[in-house]
C-alpha atoms as a PDB file:
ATOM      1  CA  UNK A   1     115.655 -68.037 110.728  1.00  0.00           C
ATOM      2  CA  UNK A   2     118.177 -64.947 109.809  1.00  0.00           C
ATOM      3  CA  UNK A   3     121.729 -66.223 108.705  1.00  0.00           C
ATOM      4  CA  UNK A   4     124.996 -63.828 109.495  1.00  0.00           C
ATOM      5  CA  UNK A   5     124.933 -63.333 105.909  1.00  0.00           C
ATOM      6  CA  UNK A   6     120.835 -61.329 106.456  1.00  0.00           C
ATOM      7  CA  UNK A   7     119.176 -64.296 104.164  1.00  0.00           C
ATOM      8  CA  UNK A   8     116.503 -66.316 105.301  1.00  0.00           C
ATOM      9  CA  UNK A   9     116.392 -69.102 102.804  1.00  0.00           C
ATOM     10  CA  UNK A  10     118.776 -72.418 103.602  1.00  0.00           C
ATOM     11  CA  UNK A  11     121.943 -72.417 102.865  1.00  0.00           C
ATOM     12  CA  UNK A  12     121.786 -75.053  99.793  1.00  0.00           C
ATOM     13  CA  UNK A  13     119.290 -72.956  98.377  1.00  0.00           C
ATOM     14  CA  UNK A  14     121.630 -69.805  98.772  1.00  0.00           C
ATOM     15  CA  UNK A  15     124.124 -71.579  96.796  1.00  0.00           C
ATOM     16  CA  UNK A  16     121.570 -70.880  93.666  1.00  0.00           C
ATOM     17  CA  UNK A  17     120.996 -67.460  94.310  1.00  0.00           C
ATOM     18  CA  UNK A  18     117.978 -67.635  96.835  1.00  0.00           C
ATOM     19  CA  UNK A  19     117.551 -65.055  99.533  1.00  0.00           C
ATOM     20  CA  UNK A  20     114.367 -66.058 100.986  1.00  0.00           C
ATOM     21  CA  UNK A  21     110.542 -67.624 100.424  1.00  0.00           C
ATOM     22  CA  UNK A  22     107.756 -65.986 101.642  1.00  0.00           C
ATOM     23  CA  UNK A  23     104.391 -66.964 101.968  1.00  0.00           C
ATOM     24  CA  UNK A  24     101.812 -64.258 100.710  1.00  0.00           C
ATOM     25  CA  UNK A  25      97.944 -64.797 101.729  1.00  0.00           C
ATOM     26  CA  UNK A  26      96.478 -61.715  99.970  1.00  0.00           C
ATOM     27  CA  UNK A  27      92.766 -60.814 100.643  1.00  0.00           C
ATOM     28  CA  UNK A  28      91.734 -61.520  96.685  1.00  0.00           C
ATOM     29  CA  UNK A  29      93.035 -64.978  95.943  1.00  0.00           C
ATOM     30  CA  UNK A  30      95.102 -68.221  96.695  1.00  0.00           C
ATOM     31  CA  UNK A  31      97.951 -68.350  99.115  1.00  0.00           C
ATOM     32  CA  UNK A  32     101.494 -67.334  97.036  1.00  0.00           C
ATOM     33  CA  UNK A  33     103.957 -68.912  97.856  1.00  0.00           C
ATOM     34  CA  UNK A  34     107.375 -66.632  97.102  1.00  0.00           C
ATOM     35  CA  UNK A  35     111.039 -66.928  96.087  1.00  0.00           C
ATOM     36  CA  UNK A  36     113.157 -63.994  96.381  1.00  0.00           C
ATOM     37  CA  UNK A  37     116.606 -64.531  94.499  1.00  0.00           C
ATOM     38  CA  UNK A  38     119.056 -62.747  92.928  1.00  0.00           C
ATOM     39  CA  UNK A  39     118.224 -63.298  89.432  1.00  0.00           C
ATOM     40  CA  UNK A  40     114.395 -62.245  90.700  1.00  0.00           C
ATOM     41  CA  UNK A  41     111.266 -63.102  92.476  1.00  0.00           C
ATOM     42  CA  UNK A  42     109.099 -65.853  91.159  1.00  0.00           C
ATOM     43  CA  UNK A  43     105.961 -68.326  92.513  1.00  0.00           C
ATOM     44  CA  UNK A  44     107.407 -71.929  93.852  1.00  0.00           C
ATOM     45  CA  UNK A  45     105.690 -74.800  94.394  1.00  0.00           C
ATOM     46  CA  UNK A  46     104.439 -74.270  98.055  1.00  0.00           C
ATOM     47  CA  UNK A  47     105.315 -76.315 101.207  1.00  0.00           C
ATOM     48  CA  UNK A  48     103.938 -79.786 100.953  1.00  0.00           C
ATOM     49  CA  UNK A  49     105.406 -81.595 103.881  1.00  0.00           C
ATOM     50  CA  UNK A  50     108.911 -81.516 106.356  1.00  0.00           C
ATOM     51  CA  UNK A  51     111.940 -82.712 103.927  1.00  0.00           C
ATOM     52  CA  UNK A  52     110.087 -82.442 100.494  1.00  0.00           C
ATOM     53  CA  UNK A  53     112.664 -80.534  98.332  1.00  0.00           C
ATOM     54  CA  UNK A  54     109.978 -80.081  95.646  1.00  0.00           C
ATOM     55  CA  UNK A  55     108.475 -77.364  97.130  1.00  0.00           C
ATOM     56  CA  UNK A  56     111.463 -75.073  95.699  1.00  0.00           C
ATOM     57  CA  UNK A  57     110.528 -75.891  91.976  1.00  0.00           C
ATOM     58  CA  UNK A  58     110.112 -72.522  90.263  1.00  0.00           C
ATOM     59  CA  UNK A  59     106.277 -72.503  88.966  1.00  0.00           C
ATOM     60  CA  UNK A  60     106.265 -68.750  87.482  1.00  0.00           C
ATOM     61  CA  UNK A  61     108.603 -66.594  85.116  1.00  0.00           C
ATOM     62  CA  UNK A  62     110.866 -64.369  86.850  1.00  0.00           C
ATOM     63  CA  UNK A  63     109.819 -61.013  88.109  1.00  0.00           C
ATOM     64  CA  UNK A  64     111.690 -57.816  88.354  1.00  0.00           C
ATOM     65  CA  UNK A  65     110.472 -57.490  92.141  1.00  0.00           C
ATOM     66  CA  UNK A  66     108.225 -58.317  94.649  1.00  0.00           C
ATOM     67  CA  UNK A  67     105.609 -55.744  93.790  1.00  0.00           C
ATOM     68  CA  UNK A  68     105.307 -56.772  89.795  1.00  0.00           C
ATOM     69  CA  UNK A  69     104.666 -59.953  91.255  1.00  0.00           C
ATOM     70  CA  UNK A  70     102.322 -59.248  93.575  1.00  0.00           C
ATOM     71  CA  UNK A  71     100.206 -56.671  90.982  1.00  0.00           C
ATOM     72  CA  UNK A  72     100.305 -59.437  88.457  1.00  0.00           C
ATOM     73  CA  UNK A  73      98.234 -61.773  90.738  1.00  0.00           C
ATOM     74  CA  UNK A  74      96.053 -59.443  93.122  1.00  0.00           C
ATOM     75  CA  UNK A  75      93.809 -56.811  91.654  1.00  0.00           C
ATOM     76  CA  UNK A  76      93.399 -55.289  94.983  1.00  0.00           C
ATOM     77  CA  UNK A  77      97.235 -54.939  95.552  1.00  0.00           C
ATOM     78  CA  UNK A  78      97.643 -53.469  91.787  1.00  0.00           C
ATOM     79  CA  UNK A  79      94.852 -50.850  92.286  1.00  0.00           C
ATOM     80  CA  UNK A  80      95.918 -50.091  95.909  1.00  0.00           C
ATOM     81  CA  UNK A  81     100.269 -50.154  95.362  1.00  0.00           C
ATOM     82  CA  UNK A  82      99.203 -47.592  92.280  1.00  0.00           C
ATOM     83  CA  UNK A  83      97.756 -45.068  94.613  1.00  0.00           C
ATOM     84  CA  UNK A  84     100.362 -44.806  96.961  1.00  0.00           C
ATOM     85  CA  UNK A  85     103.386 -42.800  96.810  1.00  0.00           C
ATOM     86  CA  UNK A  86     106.790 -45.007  96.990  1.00  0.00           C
ATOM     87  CA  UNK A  87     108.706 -42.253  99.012  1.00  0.00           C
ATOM     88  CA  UNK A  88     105.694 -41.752 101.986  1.00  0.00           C
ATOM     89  CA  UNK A  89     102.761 -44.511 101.181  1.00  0.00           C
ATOM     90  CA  UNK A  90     105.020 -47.564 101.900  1.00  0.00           C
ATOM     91  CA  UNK A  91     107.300 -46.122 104.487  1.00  0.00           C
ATOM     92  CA  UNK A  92     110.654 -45.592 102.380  1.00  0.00           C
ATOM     93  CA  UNK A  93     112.734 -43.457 102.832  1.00  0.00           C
ATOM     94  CA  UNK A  94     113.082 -41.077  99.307  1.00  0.00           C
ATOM     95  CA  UNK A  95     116.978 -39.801  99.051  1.00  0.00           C
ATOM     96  CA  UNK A  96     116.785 -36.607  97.185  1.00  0.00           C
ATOM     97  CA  UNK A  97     119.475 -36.869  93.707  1.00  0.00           C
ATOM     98  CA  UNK A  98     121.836 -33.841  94.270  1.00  0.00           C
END
């Protein structure tokens, strides 16, 4: 679910700074389970069950962004995100500094 606001996570959990939680199944290890926030993305506990607040509880240090984190836990994304080129391998679009 979107909010008006473009953040996914609840809104109690907005109230601390959280934008969203993803869930990350890369091909070379355990499911992640992600918090995106505005002080930075870090690991959380993982959905256990419907109502269970726990799941929220911040089990990683803080990361800069999503793609530290990621190249941190998956050798395969680190060697793979290092060969691509940010303004054409991932689909961004690369503003030219004038």
């Amino acid at each position: 679910y979107e909010f008006s606001n473009g953040c996914r996570a609840p809104l109690w959990r907005q109230a601390l700074g959280e934008i969203c939680h993803l869930v990350v199944e890369p091909c070379d290890g355990e499911t992640l389970y992600i918090t995106c926030s505005s002080a930075g993305v870090f690991l959380n506990a993982g959905f256990k069950q419907e109502g269970d607040e726990s799941h929220y509880e911040r089990k990683s240090d803080f990361y800069e962004d999503l793609a530290t984190l990621l190249k941190s836990r998956s050798p395969h994304f680190a060697e793979n995100i290092n060969k691509q080129s940010w303004d054409r391998g991932l689909g961004l679009c690369a503003v030219p500094h004038q």
